[in-house]
Structure formats: structure tokens, C-alpha cells
Protein backbone atom coordinates (compact mmCIF):
# COMPACT_ATOMS: atom_id res chain seq x y z
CA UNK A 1 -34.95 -43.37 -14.81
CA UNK A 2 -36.44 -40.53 -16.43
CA UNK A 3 -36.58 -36.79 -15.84
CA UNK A 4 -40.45 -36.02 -15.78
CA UNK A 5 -40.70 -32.22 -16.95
CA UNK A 6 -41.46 -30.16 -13.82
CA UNK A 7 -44.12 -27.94 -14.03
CA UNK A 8 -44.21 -24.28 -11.99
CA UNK A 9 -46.64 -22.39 -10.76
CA UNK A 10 -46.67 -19.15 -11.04
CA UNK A 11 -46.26 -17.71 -7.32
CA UNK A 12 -49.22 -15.99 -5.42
CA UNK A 13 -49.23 -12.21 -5.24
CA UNK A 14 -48.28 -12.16 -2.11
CA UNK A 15 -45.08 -13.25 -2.88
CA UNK A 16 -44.08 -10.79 -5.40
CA UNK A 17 -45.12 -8.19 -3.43
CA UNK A 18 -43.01 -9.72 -0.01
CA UNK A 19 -40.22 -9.97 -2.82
CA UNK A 20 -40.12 -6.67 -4.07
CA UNK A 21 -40.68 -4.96 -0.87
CA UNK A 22 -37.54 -6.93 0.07
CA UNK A 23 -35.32 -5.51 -2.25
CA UNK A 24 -36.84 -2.11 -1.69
CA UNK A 25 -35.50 -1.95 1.50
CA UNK A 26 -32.39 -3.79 0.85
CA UNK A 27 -29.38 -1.58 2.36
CA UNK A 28 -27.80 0.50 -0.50
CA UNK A 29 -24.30 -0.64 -2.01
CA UNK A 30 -21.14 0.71 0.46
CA UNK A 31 -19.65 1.28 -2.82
CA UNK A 32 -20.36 5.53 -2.45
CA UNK A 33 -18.09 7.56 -5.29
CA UNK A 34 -16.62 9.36 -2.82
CA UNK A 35 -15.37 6.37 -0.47
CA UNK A 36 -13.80 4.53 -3.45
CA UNK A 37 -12.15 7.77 -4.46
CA UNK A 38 -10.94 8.52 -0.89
CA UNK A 39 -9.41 4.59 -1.19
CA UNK A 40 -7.67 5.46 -4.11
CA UNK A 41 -5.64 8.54 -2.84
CA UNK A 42 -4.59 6.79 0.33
CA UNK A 43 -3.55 3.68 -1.56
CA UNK A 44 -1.62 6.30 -3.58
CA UNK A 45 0.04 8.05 -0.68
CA UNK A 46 1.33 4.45 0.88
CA UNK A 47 2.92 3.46 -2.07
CA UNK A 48 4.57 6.82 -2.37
CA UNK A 49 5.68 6.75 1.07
CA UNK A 50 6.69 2.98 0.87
CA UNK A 51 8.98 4.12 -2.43
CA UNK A 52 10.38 6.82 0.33
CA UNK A 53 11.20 4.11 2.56
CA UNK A 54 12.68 1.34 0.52
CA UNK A 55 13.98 3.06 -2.62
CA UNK A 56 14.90 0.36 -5.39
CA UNK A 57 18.00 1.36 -6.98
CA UNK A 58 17.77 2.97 -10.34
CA UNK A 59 20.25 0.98 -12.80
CA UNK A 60 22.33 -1.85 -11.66
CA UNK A 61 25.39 -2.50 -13.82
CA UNK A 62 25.19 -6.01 -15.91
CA UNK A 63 29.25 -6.96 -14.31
CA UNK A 64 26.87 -6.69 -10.49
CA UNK A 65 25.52 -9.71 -8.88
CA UNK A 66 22.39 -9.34 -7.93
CA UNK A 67 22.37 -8.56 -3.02
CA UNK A 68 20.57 -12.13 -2.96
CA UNK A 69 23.41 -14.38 -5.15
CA UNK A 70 25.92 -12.24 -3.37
CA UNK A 71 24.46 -13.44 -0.05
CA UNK A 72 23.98 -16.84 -1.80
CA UNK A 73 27.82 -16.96 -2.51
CA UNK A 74 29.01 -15.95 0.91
CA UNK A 75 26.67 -18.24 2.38
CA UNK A 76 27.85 -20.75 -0.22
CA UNK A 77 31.69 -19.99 1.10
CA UNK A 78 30.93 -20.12 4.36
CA UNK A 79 29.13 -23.40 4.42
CA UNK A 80 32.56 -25.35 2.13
CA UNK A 81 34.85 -23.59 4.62
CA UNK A 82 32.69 -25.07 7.89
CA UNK A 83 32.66 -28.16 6.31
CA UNK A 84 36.88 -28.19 5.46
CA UNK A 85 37.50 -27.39 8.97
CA UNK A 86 35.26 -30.37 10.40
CA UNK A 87 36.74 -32.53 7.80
CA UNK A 88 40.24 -31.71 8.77
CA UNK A 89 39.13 -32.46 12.78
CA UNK A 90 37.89 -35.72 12.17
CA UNK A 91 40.91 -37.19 10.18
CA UNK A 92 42.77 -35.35 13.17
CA UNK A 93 40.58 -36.97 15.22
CA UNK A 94 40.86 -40.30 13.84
CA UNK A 95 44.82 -40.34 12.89
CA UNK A 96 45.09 -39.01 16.83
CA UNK A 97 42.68 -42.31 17.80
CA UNK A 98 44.79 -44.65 15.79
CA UNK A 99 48.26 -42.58 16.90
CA UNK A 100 49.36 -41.63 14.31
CA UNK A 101 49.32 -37.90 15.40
CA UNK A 102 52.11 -35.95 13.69
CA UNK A 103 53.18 -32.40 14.96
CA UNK A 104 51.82 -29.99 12.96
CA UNK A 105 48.42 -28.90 11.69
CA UNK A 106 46.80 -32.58 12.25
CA UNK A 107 49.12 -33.28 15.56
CA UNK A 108 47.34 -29.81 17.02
CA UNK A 109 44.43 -30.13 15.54
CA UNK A 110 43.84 -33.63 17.63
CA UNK A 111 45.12 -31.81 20.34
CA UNK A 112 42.34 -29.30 20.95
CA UNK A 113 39.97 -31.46 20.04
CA UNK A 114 40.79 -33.73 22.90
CA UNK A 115 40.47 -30.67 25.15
CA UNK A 116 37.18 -29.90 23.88
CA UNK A 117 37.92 -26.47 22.01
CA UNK A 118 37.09 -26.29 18.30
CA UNK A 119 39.47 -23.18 17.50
């Protein structure tokens, strides 16, 4: 199929004249001088005061960690020592099912664990 060329008219008067009438009384831009400058100062004054508030620190040392690894570590220390301690209950557990219990760590271990306390 074919593109036939499309011919235009040239509008009626009337048009151009309900056109530029139109933008003749289209609202003016919001964009005043004064408004954007006003904008400006105030986004200047909030980062100011936001520096005030949460002051970055100036130089950290290249020996530091970072807050968030040191946070990642702990959390990292926390989560291998949780999961020790549950592995050392269930072979308690387990050695206590199959009694084999010895005194000690495992033998109390089993102990509280049949009483329903965890430390």
C-alpha cells in the first residue's frame, strides 16, 4: 500500500485569529526571577542547616573501617556465635535423645533444653 501525499489547506482566518488570541491570553510562566531566586536561598539555608545537623566527619584515617563494615562485622559475629550455640544444643539435644549425655557442657546443655530454657 502506498502513502498518497496529503495535501493541506491552509486554515481559514478565523482560525489564526482564535489561535493567536489563545496564546495571548495564555497565563504567564510561574517561572518570576524573583521566585526562582527566593528557591535558591532556601534550598541554600536547608542544606546548611542539614550540614548542622548531621556533620560528616572531616578525615577518616585509612587503618578505620568504615561505621557500616563495622556494623557489618558485629552483625557478622553475632550471627556465627547464634549459630555455634544452636549447633552445640542440637548435638546436646540429640546425644541426650540417644543417651549418651555426658556431664559437662553437652550433659547440661541437654539438660536445659529439656526444661525449655535456652541459657
Amino acid at each position: 500500500m502506498s502513502a498518497a501525499p496529503v495535501e493541506r489547506r491552509t486554515p481559514p482566518e478565523g482560525y489564526r485569529h482564535a489561535i493567536e488570541a489563545h496564546r495571548q491570553a495564555a497565563r504567564p510562566s510561574l517561572a518570576v526571577p524573583g521566585i526562582a531566586e527566593a528557591v535558591e536561598r532556601q534550598t541554600a539555608v536547608m542544606r546548611a542547616l542539614s550540614r548542622r545537623a548531621f556533620p560528616e566527619p572531616d578525615v577518616v584515617p585509612d587503618d578505620v573501617t568504615a561505621p557500616i563494615e563495622q556494623a557489618r562485622l558485629e552483625r557478622r559475629r553475632q550471627a556465627a556465635a547464634t549459630e555455634a550455640a544452636a549447633l552445640r544444643r542440637a548435638r546436646a539435644e540429640r546425644a541426650a535423645r540417644k543417651g549418651q549425655a555426658a556431664d559437662g557442657v553437652i550433659g547440661k546443655a541437654a539438660r536445659a533444653s529439656r526444661l525449655g530454657r535456652t541459657a
